[in-house]
C-alpha atoms as a PDB file:
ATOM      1  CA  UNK A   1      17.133  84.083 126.615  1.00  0.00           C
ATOM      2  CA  UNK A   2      16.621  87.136 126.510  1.00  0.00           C
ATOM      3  CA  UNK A   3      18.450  87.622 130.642  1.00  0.00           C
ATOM      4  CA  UNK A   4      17.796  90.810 132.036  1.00  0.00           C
ATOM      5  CA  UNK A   5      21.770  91.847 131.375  1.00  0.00           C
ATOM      6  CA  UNK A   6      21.614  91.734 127.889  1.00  0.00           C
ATOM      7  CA  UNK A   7      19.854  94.000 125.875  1.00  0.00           C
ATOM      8  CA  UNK A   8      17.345  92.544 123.261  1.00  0.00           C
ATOM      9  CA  UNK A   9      17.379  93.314 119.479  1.00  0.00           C
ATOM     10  CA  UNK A  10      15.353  92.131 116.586  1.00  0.00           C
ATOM     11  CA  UNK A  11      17.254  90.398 113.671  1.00  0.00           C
ATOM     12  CA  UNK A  12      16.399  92.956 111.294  1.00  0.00           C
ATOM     13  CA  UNK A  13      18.104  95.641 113.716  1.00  0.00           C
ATOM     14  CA  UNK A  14      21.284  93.337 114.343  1.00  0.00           C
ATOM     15  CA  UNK A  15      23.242  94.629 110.948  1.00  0.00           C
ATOM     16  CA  UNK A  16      23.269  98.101 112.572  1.00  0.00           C
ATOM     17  CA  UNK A  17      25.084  96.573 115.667  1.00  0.00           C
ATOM     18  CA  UNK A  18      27.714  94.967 113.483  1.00  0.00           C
ATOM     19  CA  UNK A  19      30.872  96.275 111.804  1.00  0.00           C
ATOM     20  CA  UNK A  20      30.621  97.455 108.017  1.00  0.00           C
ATOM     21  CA  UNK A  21      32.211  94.823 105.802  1.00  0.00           C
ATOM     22  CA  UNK A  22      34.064  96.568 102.709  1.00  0.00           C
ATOM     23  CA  UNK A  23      31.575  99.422 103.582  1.00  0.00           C
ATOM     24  CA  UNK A  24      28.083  97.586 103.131  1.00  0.00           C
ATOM     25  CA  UNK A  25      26.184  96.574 106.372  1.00  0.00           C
ATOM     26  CA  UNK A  26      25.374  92.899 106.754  1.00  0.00           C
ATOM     27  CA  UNK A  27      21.925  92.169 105.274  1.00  0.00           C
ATOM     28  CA  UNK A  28      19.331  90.789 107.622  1.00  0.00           C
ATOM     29  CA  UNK A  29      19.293  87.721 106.014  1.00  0.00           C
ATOM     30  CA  UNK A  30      22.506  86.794 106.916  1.00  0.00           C
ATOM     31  CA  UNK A  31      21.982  87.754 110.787  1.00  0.00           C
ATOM     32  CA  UNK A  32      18.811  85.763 110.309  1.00  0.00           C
ATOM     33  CA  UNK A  33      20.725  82.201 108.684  1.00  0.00           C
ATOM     34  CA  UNK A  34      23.496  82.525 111.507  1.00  0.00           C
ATOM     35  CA  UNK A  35      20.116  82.203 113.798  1.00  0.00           C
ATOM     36  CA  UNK A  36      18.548  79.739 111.918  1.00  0.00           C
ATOM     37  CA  UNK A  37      21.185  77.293 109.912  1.00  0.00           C
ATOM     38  CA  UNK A  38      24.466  78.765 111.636  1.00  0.00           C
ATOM     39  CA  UNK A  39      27.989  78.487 110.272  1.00  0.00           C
ATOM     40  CA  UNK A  40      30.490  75.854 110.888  1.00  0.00           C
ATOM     41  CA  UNK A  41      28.169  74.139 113.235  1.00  0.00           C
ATOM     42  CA  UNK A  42      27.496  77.438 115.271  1.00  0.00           C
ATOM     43  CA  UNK A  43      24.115  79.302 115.693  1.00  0.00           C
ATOM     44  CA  UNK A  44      23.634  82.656 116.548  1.00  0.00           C
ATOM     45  CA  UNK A  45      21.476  82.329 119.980  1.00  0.00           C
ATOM     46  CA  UNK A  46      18.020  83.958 119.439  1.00  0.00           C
ATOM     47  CA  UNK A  47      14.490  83.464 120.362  1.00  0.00           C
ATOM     48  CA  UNK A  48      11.177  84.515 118.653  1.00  0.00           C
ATOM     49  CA  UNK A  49       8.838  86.549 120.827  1.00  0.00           C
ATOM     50  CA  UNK A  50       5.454  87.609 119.197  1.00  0.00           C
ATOM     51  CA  UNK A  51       6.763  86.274 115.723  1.00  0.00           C
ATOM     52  CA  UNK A  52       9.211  88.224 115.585  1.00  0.00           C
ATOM     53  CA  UNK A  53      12.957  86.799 116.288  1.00  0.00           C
ATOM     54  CA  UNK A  54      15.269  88.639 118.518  1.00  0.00           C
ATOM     55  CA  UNK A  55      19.149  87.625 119.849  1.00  0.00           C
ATOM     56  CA  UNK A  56      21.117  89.389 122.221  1.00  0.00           C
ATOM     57  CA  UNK A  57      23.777  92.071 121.509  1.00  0.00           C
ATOM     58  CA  UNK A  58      26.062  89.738 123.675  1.00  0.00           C
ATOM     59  CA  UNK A  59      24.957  86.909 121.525  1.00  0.00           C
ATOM     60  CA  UNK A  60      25.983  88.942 118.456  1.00  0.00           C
ATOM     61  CA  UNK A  61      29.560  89.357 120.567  1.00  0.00           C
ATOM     62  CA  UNK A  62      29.839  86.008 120.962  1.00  0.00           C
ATOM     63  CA  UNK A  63      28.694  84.337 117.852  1.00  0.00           C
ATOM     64  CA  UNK A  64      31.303  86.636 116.312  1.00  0.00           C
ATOM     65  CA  UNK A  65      34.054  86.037 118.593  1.00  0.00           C
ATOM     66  CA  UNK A  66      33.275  81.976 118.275  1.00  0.00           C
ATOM     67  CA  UNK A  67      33.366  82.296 114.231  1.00  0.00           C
ATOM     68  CA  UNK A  68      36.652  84.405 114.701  1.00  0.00           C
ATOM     69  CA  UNK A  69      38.171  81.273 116.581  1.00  0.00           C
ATOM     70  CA  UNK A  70      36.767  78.652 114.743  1.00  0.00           C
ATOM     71  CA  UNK A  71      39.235  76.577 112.192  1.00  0.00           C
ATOM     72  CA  UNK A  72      39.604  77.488 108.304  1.00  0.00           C
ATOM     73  CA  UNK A  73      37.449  75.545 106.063  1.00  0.00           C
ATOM     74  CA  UNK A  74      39.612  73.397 103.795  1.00  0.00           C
ATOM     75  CA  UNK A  75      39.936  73.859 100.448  1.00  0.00           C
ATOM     76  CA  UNK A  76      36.939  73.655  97.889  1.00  0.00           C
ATOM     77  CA  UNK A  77      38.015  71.309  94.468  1.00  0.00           C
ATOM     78  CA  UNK A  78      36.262  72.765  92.002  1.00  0.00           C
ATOM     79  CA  UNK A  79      35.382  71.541  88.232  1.00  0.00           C
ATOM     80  CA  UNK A  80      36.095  68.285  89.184  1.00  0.00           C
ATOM     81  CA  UNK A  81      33.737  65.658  87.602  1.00  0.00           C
ATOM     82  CA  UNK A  82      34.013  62.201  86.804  1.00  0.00           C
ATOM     83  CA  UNK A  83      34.539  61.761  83.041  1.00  0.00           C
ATOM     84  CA  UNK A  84      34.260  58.345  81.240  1.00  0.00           C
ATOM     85  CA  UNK A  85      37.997  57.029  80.246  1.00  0.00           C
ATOM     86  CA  UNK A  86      38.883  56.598  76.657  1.00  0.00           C
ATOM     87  CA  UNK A  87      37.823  52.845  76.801  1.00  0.00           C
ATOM     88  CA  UNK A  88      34.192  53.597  77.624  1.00  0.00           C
ATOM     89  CA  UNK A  89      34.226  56.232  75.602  1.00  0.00           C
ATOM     90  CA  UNK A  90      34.924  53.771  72.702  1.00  0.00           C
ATOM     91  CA  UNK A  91      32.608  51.577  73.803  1.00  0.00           C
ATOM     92  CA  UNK A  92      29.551  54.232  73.779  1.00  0.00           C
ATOM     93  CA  UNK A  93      31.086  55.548  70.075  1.00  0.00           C
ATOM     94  CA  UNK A  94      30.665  51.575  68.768  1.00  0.00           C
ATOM     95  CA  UNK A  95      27.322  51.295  70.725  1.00  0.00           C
ATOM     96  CA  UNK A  96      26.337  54.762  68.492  1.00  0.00           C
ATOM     97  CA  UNK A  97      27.193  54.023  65.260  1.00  0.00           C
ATOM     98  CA  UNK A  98      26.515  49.810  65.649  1.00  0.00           C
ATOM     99  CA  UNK A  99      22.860  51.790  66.496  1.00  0.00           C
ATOM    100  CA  UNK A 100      22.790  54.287  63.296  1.00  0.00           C
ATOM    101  CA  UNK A 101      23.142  57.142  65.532  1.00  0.00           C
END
């Protein structure tokens, strides 16, 4: 990476290869997380040249295609947390007030 039939382009020119999303460009941090930390176990292929990090406009076309294809996450439960049940909340009212508090 980089071949010879794909043309090279530094992260912080990708957003201006990619589709508008609700009429903002992507930032060029995002383009450079899908490089580094991916999404749903897919990263964008790049390589850094120089210190500076450059993908593929056929990587771009196929990291988007494979995040297209890939499977919904499921469901996030949110506000859940693990109260104490009215027993043990008894128990830490006596322990309180048996301790002046």
């Amino acid at each position: 990476m980089p071949l010879p039939d794909e043309t090279p382009v530094a992260l912080t020119d990708a957003p201006f290869h990619l589709p508008r999303r609700r009429g903002k460009k992507v930032h060029y941090a995002t383009v450079y997380r899908w490089a580094t930390k991916g999404t749903r176990g897919r990263v964008l292929e790049s390589q850094l040249v120089g210190g500076v990090r450059y993908t593929t406009l056929g990587a771009l076309r196929r990291y988007c295609n494979a995040a297209e294809s890939a499977p919904p996450l499921p469901p996030r439960r949110c506000g859940v947390t693990s109260l104490p049940t009215t027993p043990e909340l008894r128990a830490i009212e006596q322990a309180l007030s048996d301790a002046g508090l």
